[in-house]
Protein backbone atom coordinates (compact mmCIF):
# COMPACT_ATOMS: atom_id res chain seq x y z
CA UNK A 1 96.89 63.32 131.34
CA UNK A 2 93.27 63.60 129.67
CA UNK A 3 90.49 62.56 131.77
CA UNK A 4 86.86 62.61 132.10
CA UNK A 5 85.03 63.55 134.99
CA UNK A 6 81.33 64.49 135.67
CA UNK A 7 80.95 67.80 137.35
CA UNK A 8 77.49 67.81 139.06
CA UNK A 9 75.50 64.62 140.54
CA UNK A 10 74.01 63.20 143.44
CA UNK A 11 75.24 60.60 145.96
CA UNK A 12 72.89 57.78 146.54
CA UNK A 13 73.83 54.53 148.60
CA UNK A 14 77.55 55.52 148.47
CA UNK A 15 77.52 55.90 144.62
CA UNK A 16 77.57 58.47 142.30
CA UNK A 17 74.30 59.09 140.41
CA UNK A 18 73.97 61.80 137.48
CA UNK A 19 70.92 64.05 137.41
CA UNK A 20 69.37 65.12 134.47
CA UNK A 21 71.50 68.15 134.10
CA UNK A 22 74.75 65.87 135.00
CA UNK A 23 77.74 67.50 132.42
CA UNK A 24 81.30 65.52 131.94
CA UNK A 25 84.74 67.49 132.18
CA UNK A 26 87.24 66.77 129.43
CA UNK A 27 90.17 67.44 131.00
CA UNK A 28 93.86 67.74 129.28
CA UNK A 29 97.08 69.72 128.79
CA UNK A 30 98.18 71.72 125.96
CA UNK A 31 101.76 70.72 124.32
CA UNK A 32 103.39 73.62 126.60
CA UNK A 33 101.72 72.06 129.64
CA UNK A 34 99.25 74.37 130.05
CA UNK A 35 95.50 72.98 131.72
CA UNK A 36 92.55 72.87 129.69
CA UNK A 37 88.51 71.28 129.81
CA UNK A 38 85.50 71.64 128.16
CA UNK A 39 81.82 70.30 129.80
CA UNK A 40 79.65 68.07 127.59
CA UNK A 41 76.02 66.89 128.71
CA UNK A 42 77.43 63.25 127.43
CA UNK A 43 80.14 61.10 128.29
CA UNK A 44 80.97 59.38 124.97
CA UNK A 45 81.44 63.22 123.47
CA UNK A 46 83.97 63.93 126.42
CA UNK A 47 85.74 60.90 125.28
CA UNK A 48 85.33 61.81 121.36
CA UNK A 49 86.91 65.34 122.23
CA UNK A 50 89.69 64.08 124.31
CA UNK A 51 90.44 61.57 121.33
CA UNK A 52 91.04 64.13 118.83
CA UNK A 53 92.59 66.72 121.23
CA UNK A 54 95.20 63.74 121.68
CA UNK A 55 95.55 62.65 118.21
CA UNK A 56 95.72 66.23 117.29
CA UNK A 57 99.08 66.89 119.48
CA UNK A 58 100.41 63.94 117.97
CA UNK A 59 100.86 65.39 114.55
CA UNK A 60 101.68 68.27 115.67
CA UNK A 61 98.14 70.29 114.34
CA UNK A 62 96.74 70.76 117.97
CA UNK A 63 95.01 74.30 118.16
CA UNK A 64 94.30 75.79 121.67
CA UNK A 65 90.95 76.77 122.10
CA UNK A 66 91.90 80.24 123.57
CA UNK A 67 94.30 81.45 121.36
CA UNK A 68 91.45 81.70 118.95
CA UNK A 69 89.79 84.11 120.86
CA UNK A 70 92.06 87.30 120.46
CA UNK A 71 89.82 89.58 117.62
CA UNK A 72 90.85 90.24 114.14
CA UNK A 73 91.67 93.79 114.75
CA UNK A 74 94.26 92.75 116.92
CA UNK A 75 95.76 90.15 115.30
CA UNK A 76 96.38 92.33 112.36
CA UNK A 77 98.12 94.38 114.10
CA UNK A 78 100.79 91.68 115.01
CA UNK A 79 100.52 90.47 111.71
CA UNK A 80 101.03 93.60 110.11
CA UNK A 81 104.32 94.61 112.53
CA UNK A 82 106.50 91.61 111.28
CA UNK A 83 106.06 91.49 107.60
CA UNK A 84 109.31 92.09 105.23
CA UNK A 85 106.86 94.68 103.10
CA UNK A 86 108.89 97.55 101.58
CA UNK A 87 107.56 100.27 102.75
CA UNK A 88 104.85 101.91 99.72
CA UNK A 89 103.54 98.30 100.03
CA UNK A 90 102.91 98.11 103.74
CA UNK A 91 100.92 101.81 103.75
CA UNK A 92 98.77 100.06 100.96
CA UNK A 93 98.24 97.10 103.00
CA UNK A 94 97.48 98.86 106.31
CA UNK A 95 95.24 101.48 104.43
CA UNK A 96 92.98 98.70 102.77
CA UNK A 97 92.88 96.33 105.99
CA UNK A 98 92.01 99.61 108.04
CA UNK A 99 89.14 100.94 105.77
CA UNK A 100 87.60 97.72 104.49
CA UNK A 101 88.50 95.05 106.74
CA UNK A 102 88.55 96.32 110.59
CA UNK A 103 85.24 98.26 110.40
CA UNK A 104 83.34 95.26 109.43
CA UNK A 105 85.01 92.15 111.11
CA UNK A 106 87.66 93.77 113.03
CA UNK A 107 85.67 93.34 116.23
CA UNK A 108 85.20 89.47 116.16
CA UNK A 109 87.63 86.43 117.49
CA UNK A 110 89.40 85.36 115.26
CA UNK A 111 88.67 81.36 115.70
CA UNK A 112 84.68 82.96 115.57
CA UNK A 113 84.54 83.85 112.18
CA UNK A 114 83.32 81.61 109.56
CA UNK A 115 83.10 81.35 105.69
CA UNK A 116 79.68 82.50 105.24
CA UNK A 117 80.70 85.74 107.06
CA UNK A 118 83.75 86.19 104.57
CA UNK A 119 81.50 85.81 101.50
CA UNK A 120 78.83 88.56 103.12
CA UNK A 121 82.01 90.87 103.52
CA UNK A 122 82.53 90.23 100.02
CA UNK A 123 79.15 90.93 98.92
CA UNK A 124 78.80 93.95 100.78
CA UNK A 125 82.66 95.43 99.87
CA UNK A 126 81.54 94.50 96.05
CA UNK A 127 78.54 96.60 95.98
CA UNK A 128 81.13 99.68 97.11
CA UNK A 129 84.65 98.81 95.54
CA UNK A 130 85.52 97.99 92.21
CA UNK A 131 86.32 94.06 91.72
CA UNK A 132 89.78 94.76 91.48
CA UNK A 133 90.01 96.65 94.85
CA UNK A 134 88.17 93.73 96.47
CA UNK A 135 90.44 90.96 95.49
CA UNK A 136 93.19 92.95 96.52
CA UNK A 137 92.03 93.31 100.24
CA UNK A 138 90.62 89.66 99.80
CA UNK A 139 94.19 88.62 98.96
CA UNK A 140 95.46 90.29 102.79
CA UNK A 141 92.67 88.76 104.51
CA UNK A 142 93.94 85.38 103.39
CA UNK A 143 97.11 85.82 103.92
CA UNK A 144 95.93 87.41 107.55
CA UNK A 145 94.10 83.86 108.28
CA UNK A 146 97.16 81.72 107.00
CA UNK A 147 99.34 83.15 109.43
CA UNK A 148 96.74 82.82 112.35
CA UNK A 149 96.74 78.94 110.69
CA UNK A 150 100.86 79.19 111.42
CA UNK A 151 100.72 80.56 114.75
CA UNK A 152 97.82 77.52 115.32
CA UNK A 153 95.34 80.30 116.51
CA UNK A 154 92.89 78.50 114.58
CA UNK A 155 92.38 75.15 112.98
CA UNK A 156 91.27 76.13 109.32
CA UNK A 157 91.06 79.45 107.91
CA UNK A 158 87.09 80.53 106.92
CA UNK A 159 88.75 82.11 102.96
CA UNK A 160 87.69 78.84 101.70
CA UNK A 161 85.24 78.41 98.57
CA UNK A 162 84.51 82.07 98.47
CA UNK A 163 84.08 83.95 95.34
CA UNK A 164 84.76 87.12 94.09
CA UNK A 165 82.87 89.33 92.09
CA UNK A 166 84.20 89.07 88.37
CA UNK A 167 85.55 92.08 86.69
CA UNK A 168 84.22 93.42 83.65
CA UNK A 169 86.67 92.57 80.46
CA UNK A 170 88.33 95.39 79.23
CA UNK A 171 90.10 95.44 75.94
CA UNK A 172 93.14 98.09 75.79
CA UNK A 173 92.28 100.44 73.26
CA UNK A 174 95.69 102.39 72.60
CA UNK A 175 95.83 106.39 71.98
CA UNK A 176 95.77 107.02 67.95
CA UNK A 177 99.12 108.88 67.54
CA UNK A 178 97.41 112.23 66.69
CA UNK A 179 96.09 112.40 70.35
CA UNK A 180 99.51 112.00 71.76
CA UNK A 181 100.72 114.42 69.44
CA UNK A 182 98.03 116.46 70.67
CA UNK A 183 99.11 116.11 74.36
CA UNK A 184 102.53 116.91 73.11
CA UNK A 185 101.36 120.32 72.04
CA UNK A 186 99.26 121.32 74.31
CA UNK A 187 101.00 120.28 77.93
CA UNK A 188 102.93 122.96 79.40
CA UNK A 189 106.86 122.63 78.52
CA UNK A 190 108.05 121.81 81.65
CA UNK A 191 106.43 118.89 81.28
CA UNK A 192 106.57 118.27 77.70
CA UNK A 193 109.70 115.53 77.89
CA UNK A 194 107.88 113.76 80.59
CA UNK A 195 105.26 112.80 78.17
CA UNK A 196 107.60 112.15 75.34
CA UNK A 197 109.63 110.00 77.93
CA UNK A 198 106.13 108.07 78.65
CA UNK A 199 105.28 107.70 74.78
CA UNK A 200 108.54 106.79 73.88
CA UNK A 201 109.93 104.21 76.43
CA UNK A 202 106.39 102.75 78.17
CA UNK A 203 108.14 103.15 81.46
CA UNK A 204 105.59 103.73 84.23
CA UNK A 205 104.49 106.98 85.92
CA UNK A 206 106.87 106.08 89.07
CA UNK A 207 109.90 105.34 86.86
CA UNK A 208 109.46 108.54 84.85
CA UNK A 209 109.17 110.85 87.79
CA UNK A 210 111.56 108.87 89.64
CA UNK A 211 114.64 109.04 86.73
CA UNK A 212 117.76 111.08 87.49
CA UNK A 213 120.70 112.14 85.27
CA UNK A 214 122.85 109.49 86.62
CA UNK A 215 120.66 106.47 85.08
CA UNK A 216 120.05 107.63 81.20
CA UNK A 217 122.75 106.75 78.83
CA UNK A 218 122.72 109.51 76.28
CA UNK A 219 125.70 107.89 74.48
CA UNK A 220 124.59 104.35 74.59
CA UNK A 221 120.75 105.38 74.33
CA UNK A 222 119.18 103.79 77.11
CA UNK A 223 117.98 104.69 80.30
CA UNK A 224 118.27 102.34 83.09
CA UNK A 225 115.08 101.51 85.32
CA UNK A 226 116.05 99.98 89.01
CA UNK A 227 113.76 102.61 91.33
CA UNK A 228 111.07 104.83 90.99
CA UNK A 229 109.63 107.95 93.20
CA UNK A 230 106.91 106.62 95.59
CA UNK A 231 104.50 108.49 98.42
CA UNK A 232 104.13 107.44 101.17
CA UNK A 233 101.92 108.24 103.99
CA UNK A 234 102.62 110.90 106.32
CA UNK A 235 105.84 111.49 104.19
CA UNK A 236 107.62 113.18 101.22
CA UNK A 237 108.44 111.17 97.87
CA UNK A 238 110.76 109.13 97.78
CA UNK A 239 112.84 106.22 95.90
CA UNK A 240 111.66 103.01 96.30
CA UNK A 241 112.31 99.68 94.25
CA UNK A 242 110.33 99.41 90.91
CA UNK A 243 106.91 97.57 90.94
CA UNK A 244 108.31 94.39 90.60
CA UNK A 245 111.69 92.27 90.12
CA UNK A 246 111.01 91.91 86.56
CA UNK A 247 110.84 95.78 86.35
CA UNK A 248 114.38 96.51 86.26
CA UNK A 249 115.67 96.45 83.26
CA UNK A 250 117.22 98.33 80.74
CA UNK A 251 115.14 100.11 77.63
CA UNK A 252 116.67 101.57 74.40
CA UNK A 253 115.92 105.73 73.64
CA UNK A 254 114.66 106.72 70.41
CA UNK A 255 116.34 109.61 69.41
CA UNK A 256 113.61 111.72 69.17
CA UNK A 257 113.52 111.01 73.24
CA UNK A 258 116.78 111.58 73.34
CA UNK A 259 116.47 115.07 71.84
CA UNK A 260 113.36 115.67 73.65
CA UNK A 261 115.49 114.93 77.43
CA UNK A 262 118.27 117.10 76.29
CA UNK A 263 116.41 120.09 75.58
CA UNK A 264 114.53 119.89 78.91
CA UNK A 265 117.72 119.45 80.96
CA UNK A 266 118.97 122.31 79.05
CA UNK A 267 115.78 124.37 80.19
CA UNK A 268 115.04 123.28 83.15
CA UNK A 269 117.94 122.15 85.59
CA UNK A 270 118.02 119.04 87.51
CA UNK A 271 116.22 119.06 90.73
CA UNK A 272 117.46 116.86 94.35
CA UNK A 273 119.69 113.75 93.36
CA UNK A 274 119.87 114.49 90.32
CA UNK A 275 115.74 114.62 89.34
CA UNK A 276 115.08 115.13 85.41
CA UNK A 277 111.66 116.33 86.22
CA UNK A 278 110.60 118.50 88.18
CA UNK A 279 107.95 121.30 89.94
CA UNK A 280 108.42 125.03 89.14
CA UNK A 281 110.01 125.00 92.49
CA UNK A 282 112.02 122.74 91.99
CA UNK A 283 110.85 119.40 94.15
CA UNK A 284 109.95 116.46 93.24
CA UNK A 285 106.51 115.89 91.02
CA UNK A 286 104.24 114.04 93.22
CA UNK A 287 101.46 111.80 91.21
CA UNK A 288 98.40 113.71 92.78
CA UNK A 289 99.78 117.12 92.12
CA UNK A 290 100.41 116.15 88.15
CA UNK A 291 97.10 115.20 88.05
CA UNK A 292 96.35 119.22 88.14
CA UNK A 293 98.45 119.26 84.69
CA UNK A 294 97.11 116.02 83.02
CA UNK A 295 93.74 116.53 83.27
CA UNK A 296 93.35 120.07 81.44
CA UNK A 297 96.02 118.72 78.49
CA UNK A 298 93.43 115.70 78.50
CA UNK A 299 90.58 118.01 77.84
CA UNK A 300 92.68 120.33 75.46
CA UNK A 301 93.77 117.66 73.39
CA UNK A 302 90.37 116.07 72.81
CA UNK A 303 91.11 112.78 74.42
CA UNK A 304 89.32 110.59 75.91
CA UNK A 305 88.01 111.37 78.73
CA UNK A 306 89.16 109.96 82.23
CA UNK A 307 92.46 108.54 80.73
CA UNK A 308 94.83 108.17 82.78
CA UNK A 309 98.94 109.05 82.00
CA UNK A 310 99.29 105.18 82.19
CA UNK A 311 97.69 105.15 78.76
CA UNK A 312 100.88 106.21 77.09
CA UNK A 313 102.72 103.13 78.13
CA UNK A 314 99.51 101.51 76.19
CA UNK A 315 100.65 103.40 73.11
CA UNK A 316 104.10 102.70 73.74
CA UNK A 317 103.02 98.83 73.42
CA UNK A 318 100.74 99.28 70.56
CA UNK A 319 103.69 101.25 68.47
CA UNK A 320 106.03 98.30 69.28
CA UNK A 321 103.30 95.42 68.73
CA UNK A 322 102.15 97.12 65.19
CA UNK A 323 106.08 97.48 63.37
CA UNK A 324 106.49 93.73 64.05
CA UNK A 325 108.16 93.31 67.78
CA UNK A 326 107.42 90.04 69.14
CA UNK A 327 105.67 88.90 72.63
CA UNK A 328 109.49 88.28 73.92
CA UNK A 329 110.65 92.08 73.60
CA UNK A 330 107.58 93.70 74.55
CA UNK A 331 107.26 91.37 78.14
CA UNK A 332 111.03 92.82 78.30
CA UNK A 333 110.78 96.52 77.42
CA UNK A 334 107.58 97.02 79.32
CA UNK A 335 109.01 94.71 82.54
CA UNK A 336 106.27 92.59 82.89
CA UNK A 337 107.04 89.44 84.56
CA UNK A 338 105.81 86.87 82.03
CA UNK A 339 104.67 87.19 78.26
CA UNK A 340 101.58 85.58 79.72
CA UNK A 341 100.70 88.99 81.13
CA UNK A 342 101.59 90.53 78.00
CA UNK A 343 99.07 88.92 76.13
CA UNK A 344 96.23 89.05 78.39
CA UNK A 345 97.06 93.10 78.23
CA UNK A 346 97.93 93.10 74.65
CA UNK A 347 97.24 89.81 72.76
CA UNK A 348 94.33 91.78 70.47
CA UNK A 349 96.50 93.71 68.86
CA UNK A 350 98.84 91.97 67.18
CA UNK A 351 97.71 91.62 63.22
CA UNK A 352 95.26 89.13 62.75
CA UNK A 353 96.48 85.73 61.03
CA UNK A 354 93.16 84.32 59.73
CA UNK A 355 94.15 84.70 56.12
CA UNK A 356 97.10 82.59 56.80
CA UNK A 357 94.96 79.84 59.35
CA UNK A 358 92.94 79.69 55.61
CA UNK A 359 95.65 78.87 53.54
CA UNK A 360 97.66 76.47 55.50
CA UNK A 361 94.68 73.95 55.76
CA UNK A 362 93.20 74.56 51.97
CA UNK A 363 97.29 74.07 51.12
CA UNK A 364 97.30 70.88 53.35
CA UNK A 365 93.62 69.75 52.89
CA UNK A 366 92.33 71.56 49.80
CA UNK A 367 92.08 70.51 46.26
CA UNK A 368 96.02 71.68 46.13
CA UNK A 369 97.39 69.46 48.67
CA UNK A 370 95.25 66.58 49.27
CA UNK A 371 95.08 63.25 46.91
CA UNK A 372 91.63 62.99 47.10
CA UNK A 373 89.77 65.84 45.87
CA UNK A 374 86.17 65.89 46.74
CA UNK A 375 84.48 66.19 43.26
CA UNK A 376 80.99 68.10 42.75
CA UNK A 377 79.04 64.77 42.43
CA UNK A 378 80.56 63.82 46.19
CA UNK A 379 79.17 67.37 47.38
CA UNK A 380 75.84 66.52 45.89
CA UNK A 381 75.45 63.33 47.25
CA UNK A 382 76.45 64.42 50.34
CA UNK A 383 73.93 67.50 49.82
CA UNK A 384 71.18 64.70 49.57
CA UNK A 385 71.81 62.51 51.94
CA UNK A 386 71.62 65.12 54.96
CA UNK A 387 67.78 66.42 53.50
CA UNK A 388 65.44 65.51 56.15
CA UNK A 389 62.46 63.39 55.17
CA UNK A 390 59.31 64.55 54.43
């Protein structure tokens, strides 16, 4: 039962007097039973507090005030242990919460840390990270503080009206086909067909090191995308699901693709489980150690500098946007998960319909299409009446 009691006074003619540091007890019990208080210098803020304590276990939103004290660092931890992440995504997550998260707030209660501290994290991860990377680890913080919300460590989570520093707006700006030519020519030839692969289909770096024998259809012409080869920490490649659900999918070969596969698997055989592509030794191709390839065929082909292999699933898209596909097969053949995405990635290149805006209105509006023409004399009355006076 909640109760108020003073905890220091004087006894004066048999009754109880307060002094001038006189506090008041709230007193109560938690929903599991447990016994809590908290001191206040005035009675009528005992009573407040017990109030809402009791209204609060009501509706089921009561928060104990000690759970809130275990840090952020270790909360994470618990956090981290019972999430259904597969398992490229979890060493992301516990990388970015370790480096830019712990260090800084790591240290402090959990219930402590308020929305003014958030935004300074911000602020001072911006002026490191790009905006990208910051929103990302924002993202895990929140969803950090929504669980402590669920396990009613705390009664509001401090991720609330904080804002993010804006990345810059970057328009796509495809490969002209002579540079991929170019990188065609000049990578070495055990690689060759990887690029080719890249140009031709738009699957992702993952799903082209990732494809075996058993999942491309040389009679049907298609290759089938449901994994590709991940890193993880600490451990070898290996196959994990593609980057998301609307990634698998099914995309058609060009036969120049076609040709390009079968004279690689002629030259080069198949590596573990089947592996198109492979090192000279053999293994798997891991993303970092490519890098050692790209970047001199970059430089020897002239382009751009800095770009990454991801840029021939750009020119994949480009070649598909510029002989007519529409939003629909695009979304589908690159797997993105709504045409919405599409066309914030894409939406600029697709052939510009101002021509045709022109015409329909002058056809609808115009001297063509409309029963009453405006005449010269109209214009030139008009003309007059907007002069401004003298």
């Amino acid at each position: 039962m909640a109760s108020v009691d003073p905890t220091k006074f004087t006894v004066v003619a048999g009754k109880k007097r307060a002094t001038r540091d006189s506090q008041w007890r709230a007193r109560w019990r938690t929903p599991e039973g447990a016994s809590r208080s908290r001191t206040f210098d005035r009675k009528v803020d005992a009573e407040r507090h017990l109030t809402t304590v009791e209204g609060s276990k009501v509706i089921g939103a009561y928060v104990d005030p000690s759970a809130g004290r275990v840090t952020l660092a270790a909360y994470v931890e618990t956090w981290k242990a019972i999430q259904v992440h597969r398992p490229s995504t979890a060493a992301q997550v516990e990388t970015n919460l370790r480096r830019h998260v712990i260090p800084q707030l790591g240290h402090r209660p959990i219930a402590a840390i308020r929305p003014s501290e958030v935004q300074a994290w911000v602020k001072g991860r911006g002026e490191e990270l790009a905006p990208a990377t910051v929103e990302l680890v924002y993202r895990y913080l929140v969803a950090v503080f929504r669980a402590a919300m669920a396990d009613r460590l705390i009664a509001s989570s401090p991720c609330v009206g904080v804002k993010l520093p804006k990345a810059p707006v970057r328009r796509v700006d495809p490969l002209p086909t002579e540079t991929v030519e170019a990188l065609l020519d000049v990578i070495p030839a055990r690689y060759r067909a990887l690029v080719m692969l890249a140009a031709g289909t738009g699957l992702r770096q993952g799903e082209c090191l990732g494809l075996t024998v058993d999942r491309v259809d040389f009679l049907r012409r298609q290759v089938r995308v449901d994994r590709q080869l991940v890193l993880l920490p600490g451990d070898g490649p290996v196959f994990g699901p593609p980057k998301t659900a609307a990634s698998y999918r099914t995309v058609p070969l060009p036969q120049v693709v076609v040709d390009s596969l079968a004279a690689h698997m002629a030259a080069f055989p198949a590596g573990p489980d089947g592996l198109i592509f492979t090192t000279d030794k053999g293994r798997a191709i891991l993303r970092t150690r490519f890098s050692d390839v790209w970047r001199p065929a970059v430089a020897a082909a002239g382009a751009p500098e800095g770009i990454g292999f991801h840029a021939l699933r750009h020119f994949y898209a480009s070649m598909l946007i510029r002989h007519g596909e529409s939003v629909k097969v695009v979304q589908d053949r690159l797997g993105h998960a709504s045409a919405a995405e599409t066309l914030d990635t894409y939406s600029h290149l697709w052939p510009d319909s101002e021509d045709r805006t022109r015409a329909a209105v002058d056809k609808v509006l115009g001297s063509e299409g409309s029963t009453r023409p405006i005449s010269p004399e109209h214009l030139s009355a008009v003309g007059q009446s907007s002069t401004p006076p003298s």
